[in-house]
C-alpha atoms as a PDB file:
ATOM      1  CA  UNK A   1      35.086 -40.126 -14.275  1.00  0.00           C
ATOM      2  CA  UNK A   2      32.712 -37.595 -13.460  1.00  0.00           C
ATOM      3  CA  UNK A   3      29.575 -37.357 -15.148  1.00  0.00           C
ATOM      4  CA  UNK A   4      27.872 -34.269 -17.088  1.00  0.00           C
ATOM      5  CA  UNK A   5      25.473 -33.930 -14.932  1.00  0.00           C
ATOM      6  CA  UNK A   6      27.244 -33.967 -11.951  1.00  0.00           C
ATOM      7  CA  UNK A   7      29.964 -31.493 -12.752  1.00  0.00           C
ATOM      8  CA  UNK A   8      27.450 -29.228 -14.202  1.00  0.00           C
ATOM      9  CA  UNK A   9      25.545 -29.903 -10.704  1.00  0.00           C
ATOM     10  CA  UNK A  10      29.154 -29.030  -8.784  1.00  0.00           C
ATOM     11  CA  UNK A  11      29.507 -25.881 -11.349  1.00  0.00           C
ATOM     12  CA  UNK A  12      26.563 -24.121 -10.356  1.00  0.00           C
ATOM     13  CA  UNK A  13      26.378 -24.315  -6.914  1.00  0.00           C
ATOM     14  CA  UNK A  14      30.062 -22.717  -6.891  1.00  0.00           C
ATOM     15  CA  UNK A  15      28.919 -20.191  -9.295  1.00  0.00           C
ATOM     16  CA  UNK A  16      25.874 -19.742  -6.889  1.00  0.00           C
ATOM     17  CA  UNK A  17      28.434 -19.625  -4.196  1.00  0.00           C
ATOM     18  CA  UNK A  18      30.042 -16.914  -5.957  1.00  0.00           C
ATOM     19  CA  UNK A  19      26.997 -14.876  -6.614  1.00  0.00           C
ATOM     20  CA  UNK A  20      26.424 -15.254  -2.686  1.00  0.00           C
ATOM     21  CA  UNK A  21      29.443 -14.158  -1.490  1.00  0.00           C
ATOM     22  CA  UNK A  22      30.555 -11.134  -4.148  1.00  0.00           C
ATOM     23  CA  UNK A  23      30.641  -7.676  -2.116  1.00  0.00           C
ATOM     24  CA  UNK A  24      28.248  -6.141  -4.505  1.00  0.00           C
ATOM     25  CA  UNK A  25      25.422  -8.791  -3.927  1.00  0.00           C
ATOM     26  CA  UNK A  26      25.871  -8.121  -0.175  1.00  0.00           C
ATOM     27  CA  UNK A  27      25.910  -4.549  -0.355  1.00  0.00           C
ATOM     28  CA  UNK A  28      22.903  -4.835  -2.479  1.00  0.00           C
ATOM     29  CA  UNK A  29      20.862  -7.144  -0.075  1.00  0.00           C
ATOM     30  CA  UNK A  30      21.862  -4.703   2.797  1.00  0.00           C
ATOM     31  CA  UNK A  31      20.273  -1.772   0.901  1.00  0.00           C
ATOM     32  CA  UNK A  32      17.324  -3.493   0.152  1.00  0.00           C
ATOM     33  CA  UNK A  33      16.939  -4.981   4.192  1.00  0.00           C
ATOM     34  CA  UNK A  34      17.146  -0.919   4.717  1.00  0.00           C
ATOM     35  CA  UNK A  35      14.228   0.386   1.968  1.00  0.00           C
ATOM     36  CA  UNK A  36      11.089   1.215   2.294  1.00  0.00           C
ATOM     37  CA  UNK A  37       9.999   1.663  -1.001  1.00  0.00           C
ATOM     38  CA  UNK A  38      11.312  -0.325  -3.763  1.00  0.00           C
ATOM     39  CA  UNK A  39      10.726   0.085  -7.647  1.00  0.00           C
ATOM     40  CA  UNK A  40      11.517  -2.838 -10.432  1.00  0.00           C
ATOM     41  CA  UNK A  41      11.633  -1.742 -13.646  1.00  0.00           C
ATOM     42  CA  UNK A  42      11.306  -5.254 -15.870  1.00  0.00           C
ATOM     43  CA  UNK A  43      11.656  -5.639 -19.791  1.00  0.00           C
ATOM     44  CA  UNK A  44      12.218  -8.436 -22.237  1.00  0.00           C
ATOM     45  CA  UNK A  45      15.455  -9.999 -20.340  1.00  0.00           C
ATOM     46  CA  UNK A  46      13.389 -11.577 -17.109  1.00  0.00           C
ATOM     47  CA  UNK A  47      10.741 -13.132 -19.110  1.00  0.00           C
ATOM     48  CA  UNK A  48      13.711 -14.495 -21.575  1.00  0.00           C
ATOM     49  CA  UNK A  49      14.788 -16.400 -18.323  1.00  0.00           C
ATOM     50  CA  UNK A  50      11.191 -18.343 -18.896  1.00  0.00           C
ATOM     51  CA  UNK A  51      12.210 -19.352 -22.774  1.00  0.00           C
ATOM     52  CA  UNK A  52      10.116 -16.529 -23.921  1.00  0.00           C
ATOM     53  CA  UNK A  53      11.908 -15.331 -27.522  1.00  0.00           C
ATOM     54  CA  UNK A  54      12.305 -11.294 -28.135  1.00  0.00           C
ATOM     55  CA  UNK A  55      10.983  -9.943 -31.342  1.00  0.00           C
ATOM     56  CA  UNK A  56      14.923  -9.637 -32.373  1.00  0.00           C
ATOM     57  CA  UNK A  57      18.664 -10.445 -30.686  1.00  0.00           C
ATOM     58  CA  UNK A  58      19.659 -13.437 -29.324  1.00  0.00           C
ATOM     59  CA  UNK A  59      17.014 -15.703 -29.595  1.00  0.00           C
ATOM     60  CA  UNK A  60      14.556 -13.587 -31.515  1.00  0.00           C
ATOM     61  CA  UNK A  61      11.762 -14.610 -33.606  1.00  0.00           C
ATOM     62  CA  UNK A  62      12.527 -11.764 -36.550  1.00  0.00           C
ATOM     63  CA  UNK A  63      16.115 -11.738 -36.161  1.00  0.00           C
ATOM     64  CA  UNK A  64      17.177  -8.861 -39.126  1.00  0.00           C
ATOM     65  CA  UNK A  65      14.642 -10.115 -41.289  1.00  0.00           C
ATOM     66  CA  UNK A  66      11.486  -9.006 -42.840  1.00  0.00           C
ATOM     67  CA  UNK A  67       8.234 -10.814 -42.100  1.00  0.00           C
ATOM     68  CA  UNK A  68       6.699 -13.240 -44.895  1.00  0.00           C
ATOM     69  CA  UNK A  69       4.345 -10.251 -45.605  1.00  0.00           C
ATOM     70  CA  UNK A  70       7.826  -8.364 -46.915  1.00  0.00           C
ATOM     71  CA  UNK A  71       7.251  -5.929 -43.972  1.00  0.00           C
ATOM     72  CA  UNK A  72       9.079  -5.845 -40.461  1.00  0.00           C
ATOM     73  CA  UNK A  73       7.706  -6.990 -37.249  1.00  0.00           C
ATOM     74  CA  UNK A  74       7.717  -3.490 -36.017  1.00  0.00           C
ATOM     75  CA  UNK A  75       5.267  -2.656 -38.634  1.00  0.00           C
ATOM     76  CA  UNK A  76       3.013  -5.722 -38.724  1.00  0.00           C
ATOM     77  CA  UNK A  77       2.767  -4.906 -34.993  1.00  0.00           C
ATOM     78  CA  UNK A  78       2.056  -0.885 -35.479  1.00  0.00           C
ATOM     79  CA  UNK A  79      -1.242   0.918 -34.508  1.00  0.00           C
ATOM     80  CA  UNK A  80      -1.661   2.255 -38.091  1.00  0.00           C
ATOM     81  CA  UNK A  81      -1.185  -1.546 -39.702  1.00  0.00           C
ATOM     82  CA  UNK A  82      -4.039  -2.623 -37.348  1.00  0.00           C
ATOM     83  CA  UNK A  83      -6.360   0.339 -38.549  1.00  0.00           C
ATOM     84  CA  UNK A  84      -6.291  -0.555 -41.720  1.00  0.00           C
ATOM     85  CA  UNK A  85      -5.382  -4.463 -42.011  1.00  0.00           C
ATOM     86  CA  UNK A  86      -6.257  -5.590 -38.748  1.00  0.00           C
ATOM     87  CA  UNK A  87      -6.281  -9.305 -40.141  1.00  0.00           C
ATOM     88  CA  UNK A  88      -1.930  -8.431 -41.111  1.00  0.00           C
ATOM     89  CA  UNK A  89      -1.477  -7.179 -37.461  1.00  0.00           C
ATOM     90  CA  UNK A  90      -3.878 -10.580 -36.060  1.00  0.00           C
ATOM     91  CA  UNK A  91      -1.638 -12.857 -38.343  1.00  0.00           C
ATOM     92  CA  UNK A  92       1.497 -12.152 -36.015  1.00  0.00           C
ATOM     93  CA  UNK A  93      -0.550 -11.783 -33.037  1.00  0.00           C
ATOM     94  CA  UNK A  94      -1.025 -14.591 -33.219  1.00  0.00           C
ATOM     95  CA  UNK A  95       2.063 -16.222 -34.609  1.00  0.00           C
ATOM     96  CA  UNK A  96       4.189 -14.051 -31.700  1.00  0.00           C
ATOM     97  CA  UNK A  97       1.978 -15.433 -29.158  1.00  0.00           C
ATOM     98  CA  UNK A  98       2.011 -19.040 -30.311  1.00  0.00           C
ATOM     99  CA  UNK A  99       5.948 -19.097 -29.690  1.00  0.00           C
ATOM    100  CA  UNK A 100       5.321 -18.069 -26.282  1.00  0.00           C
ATOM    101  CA  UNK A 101       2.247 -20.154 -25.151  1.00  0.00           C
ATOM    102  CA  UNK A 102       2.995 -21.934 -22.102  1.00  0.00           C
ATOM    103  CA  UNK A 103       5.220 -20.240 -20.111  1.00  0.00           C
ATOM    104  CA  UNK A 104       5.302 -19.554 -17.513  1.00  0.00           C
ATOM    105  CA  UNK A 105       6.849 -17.417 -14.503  1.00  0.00           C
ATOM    106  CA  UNK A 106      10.276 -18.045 -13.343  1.00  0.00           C
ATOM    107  CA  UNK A 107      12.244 -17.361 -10.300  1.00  0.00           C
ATOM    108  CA  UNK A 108      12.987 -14.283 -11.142  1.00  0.00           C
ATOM    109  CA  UNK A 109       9.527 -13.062 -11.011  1.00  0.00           C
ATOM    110  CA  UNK A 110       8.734 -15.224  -8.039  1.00  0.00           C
ATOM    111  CA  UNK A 111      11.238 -13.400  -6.040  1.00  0.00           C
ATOM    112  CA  UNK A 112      10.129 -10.152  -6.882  1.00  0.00           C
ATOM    113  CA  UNK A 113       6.714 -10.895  -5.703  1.00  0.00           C
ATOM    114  CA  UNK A 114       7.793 -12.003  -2.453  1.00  0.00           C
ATOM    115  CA  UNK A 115       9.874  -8.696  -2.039  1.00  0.00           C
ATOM    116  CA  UNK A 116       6.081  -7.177  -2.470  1.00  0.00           C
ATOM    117  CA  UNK A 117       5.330  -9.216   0.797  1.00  0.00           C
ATOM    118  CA  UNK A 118       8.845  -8.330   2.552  1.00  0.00           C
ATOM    119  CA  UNK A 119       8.651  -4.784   1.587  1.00  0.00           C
ATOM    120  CA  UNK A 120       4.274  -3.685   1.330  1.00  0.00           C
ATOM    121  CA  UNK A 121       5.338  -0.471  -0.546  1.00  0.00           C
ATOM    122  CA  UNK A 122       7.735  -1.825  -3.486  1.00  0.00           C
ATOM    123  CA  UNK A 123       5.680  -1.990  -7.173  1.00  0.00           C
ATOM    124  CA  UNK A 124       6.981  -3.166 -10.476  1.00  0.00           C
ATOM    125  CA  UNK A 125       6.924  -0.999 -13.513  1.00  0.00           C
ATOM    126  CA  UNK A 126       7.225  -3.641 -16.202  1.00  0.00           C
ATOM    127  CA  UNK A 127       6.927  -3.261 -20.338  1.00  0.00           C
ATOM    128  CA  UNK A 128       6.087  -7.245 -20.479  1.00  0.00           C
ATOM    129  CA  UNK A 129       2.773  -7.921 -21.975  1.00  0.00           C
ATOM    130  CA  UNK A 130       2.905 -11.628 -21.060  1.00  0.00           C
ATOM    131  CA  UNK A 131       1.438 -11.244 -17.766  1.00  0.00           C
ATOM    132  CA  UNK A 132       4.046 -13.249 -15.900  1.00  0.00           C
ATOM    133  CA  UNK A 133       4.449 -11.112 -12.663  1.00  0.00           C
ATOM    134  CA  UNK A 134       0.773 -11.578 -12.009  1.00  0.00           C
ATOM    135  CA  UNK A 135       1.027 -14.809 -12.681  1.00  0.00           C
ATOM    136  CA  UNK A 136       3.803 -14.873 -10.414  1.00  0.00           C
ATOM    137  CA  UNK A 137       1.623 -13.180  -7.245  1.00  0.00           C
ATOM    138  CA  UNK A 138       2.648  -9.248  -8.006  1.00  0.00           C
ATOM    139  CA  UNK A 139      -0.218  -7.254  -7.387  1.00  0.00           C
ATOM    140  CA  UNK A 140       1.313  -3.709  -7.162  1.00  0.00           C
ATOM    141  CA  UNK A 141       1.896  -3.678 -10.690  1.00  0.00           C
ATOM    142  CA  UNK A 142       2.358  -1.243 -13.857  1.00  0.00           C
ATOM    143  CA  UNK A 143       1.562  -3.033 -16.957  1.00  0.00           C
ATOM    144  CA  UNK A 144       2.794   0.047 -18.725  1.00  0.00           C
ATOM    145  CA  UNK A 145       2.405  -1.612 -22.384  1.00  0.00           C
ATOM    146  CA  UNK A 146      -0.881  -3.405 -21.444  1.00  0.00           C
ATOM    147  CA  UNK A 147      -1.262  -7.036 -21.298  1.00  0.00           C
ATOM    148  CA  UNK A 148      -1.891  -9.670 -24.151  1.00  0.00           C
ATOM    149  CA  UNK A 149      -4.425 -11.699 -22.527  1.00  0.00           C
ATOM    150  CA  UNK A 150      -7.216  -8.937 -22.204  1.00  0.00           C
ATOM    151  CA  UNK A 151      -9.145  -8.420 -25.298  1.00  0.00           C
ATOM    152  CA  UNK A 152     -11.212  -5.286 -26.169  1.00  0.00           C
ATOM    153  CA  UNK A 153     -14.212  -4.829 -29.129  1.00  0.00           C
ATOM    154  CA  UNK A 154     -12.715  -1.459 -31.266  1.00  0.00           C
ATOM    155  CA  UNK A 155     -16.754  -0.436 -31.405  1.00  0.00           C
ATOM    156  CA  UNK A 156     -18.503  -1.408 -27.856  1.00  0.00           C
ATOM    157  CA  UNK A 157     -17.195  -1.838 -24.507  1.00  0.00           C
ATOM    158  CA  UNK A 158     -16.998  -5.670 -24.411  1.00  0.00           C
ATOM    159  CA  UNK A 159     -13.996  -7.192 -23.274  1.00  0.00           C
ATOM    160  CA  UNK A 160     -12.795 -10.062 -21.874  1.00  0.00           C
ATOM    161  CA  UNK A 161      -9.643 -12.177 -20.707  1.00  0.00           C
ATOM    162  CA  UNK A 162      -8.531 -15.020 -22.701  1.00  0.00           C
ATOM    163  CA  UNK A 163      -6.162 -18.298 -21.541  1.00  0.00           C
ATOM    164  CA  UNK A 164      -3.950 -18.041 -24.992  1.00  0.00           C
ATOM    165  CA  UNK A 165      -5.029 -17.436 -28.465  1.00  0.00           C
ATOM    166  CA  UNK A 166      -5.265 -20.739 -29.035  1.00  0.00           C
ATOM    167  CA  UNK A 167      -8.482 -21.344 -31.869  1.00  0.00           C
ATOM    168  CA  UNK A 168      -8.490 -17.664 -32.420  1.00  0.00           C
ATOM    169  CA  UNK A 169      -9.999 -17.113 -36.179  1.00  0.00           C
ATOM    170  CA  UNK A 170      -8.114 -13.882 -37.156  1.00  0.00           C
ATOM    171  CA  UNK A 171      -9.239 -11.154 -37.135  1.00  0.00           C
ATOM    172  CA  UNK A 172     -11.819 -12.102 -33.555  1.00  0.00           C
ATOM    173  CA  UNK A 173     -15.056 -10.794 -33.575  1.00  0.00           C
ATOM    174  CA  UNK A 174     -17.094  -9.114 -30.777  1.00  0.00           C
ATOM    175  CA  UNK A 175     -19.825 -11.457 -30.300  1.00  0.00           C
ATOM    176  CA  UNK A 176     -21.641  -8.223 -29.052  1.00  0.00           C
ATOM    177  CA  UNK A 177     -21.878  -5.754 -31.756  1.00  0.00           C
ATOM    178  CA  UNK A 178     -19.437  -7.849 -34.678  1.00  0.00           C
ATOM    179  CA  UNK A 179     -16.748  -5.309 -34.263  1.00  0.00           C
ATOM    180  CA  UNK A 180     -13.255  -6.424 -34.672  1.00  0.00           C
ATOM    181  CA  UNK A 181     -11.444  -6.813 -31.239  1.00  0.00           C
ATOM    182  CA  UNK A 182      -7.739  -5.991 -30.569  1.00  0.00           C
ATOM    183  CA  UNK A 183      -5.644  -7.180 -27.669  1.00  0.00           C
ATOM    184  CA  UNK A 184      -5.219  -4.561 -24.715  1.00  0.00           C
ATOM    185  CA  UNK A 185      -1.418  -3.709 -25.943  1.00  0.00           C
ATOM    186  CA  UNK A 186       0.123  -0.943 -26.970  1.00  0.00           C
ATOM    187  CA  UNK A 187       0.850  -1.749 -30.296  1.00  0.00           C
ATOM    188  CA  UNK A 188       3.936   0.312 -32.085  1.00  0.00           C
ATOM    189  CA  UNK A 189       3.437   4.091 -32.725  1.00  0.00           C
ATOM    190  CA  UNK A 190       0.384   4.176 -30.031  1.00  0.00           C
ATOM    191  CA  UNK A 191       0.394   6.266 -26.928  1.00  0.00           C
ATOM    192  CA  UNK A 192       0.642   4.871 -23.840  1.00  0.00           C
ATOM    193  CA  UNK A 193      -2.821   3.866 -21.711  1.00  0.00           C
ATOM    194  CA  UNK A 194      -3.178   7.082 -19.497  1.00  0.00           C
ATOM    195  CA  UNK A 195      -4.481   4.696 -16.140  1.00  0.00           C
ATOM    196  CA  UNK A 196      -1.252   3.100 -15.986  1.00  0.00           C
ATOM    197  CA  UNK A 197       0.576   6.223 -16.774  1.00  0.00           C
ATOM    198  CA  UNK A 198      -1.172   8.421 -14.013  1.00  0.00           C
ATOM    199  CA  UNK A 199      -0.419   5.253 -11.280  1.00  0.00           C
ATOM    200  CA  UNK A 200       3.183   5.426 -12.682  1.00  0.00           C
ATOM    201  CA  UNK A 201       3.060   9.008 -12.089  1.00  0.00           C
ATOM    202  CA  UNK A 202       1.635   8.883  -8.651  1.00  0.00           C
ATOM    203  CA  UNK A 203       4.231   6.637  -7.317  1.00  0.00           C
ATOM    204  CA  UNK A 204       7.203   8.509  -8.309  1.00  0.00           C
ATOM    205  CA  UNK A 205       5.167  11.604  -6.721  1.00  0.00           C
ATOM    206  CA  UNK A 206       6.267   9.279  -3.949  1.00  0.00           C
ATOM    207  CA  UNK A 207       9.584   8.831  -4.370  1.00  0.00           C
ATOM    208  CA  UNK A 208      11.656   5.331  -3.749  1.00  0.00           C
ATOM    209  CA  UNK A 209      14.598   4.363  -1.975  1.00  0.00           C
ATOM    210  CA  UNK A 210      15.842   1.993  -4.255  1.00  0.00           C
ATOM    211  CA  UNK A 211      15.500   0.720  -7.781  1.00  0.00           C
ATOM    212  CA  UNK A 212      15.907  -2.317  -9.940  1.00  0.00           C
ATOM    213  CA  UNK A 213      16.254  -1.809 -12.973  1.00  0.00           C
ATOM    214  CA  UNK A 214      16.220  -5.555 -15.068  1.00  0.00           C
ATOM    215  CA  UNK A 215      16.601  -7.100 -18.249  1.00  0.00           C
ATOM    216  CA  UNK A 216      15.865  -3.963 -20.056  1.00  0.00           C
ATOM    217  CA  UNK A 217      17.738  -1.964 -22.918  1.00  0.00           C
ATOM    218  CA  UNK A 218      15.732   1.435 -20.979  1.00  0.00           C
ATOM    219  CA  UNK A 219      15.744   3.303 -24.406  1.00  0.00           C
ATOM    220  CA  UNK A 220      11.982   4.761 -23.726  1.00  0.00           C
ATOM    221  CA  UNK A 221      12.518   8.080 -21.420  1.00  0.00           C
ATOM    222  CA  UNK A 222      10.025   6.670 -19.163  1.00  0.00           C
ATOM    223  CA  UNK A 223      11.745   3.423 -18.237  1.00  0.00           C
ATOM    224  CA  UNK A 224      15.069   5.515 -18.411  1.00  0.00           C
ATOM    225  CA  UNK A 225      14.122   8.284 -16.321  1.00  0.00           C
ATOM    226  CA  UNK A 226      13.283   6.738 -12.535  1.00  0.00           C
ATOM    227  CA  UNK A 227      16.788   5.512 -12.855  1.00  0.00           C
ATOM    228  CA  UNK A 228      18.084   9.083 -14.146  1.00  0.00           C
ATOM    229  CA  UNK A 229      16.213  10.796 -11.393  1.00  0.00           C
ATOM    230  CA  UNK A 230      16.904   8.539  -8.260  1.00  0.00           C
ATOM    231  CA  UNK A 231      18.791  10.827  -6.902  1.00  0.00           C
ATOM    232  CA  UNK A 232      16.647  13.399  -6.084  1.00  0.00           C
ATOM    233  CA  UNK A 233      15.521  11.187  -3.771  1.00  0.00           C
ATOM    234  CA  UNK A 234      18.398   9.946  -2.744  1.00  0.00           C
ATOM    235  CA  UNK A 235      18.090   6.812  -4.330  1.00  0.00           C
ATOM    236  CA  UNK A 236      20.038   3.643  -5.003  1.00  0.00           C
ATOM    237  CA  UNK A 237      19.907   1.818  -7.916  1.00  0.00           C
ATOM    238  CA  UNK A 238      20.641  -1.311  -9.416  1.00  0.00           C
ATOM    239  CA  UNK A 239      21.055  -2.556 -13.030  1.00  0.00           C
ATOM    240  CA  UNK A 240      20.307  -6.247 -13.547  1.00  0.00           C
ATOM    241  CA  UNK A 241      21.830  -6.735 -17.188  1.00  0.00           C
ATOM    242  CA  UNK A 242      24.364  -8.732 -19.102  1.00  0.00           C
ATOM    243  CA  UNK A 243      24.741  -6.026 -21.913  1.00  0.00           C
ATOM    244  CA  UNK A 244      25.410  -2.297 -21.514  1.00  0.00           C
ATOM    245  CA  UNK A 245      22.140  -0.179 -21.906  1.00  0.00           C
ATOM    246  CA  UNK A 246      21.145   3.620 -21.489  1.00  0.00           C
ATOM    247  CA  UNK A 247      21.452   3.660 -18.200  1.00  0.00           C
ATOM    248  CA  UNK A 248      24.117   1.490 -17.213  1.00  0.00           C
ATOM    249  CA  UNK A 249      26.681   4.495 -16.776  1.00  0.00           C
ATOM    250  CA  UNK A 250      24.106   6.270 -14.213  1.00  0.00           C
ATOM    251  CA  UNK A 251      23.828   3.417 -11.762  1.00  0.00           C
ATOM    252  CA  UNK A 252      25.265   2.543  -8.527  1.00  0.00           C
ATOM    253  CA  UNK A 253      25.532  -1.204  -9.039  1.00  0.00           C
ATOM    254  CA  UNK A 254      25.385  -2.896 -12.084  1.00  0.00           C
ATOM    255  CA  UNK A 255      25.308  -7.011 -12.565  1.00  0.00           C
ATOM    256  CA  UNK A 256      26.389  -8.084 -15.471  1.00  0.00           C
ATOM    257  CA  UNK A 257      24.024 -11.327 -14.812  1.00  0.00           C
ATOM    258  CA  UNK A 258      20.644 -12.555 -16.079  1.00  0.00           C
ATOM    259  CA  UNK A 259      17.924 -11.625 -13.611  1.00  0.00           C
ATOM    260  CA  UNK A 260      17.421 -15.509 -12.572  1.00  0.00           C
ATOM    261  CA  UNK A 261      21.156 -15.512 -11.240  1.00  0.00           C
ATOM    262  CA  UNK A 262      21.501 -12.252  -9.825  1.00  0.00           C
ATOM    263  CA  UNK A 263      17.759 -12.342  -7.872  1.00  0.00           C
ATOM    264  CA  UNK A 264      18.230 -15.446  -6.032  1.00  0.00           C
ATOM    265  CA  UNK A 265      21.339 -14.135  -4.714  1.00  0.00           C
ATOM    266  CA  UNK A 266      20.544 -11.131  -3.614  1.00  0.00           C
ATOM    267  CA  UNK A 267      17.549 -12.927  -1.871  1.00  0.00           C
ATOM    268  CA  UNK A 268      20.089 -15.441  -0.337  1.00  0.00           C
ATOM    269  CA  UNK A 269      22.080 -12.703   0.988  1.00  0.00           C
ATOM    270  CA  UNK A 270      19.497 -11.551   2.625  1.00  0.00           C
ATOM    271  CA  UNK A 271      19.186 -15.000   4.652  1.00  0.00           C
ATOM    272  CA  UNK A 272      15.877 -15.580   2.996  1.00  0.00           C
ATOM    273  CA  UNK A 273      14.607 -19.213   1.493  1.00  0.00           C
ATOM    274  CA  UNK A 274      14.128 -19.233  -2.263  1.00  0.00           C
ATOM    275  CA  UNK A 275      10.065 -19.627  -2.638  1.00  0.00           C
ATOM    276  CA  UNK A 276       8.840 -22.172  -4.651  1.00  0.00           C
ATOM    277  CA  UNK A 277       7.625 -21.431  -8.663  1.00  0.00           C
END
């Protein structure tokens, strides 16, 4: 009799063989041999692939349900909660970033770091706070939403970059000037930081011959919108997903696989060795 293991050994290597061989993943590797500049667009989905939980869905930590403080996440999380109860906002901070401590980057991310290296002129426009794709080796990177590690005083200019929020008292103080400090994200209802808009900006100025767009749901215009306008520059592009989102009528391939499947196999098409995590 053959064992668990084994057979779920034997399974995925012929669903990797599958992956591998399917027209679409070579016609996709092909494209990308032939770009020259390459745009991913990341959300929630490829960091779920490191056991990171969403806020809500499958595996979400507020699943249709209302915080302990009888208010949702959305609003615990908001810009105007954190003006006037910053210790509220702190609270699930913290708690949020608790349930993700630890993780780290997967292949998914690995992969599209060493596309960076294959192809000098692709960048990643991610909405991930968690700081994976750096972690990962990405440096031509849009944090668009900011990143949870860097923390900022609300009354000086001290900041500083912080392992995990591990012994944090809530709400932290500046040891500068005892202001309260907030985490460089872009917490519900804000605007978005204008330095990572105006890179975003300059490298569509720049047009791309193909983009990714993975493991997002693409309902803010300016995720959506690269994808929309592609083909005014005569654009590919490619929808890593395994639900239907805005833009999954608009684009020229779409993968109805997680972004650690579908990645790999592109790669492999491509005759490339998977890199190491």
């Amino acid at each position: 009799m053959i064992g668990k293991r084994v057979l779920k050994r034997r399974l995925l290597r012929k669903h990797e063989r599958h992956l591998i061989n399917a027209p679409e993943i070579q016609e996709i590797a092909e494209i990308v041999q032939n770009a020259r500049r390459i745009l991913f667009i990341t959300g929630a989905g490829i960091s779920a692939d490191s056991g990171l939980p969403t806020y809500r869905g499958i595996g979400g930590l507020y699943n249709d349900i209302l915080t302990e403080d009888n208010v949702s996440i959305e609003t615990a999380l908001s810009g105007a909660t954190f003006a006037k109860d910053p210790l509220l906002t702190w609270k699930y901070l913290i708690q949020v970033e608790s349930a993700c401590r630890g993780a780290g980057h997967n292949i998914g991310h690995r992969i599209i770091s060493e596309f960076e290296r294959f192809k000098p002129e692709s960048w990643v426009l991610t909405q991930n706070i968690d700081g994976l794709h750096r972690s990962a080796g990405s440096n031509q990177l849009i944090e668009i939403h900011g990143n949870v590690t860097r923390l900022h005083c609300t009354s000086c200019r001290f900041s500083e970059i912080v392992p995990s929020y591990a012994g944090i008292s809530p709400p932290p103080i500046c040891p500068r000037c005892f202001g309260i400090m907030r985490p460089g994200v872009v917490l519900f209802g804000e605007s978005l930081p204008l330095l990572a808009l105006d890179a975003l900006q300059t490298q569509l100025s720049l047009g791309f011959d193909l983009i990714f767009s993975i493991g997002t749901t693409s309902v803010f215009p300016y995720i959506a919108q690269p994808v929309l306008d592609a083909h005014y520059w005569g654009a590919k592009t490619v929808e890593i997903n395994p639900g239907v989102t805005e833009v999954s009528d608009a684009v020229d391939y779409k993968l109805t696989l997680r972004a650690a499947e579908a990645l790999p196999a592109i790669w492999a098409a491509m005759g490339k060795t998977l890199p190491k995590l």
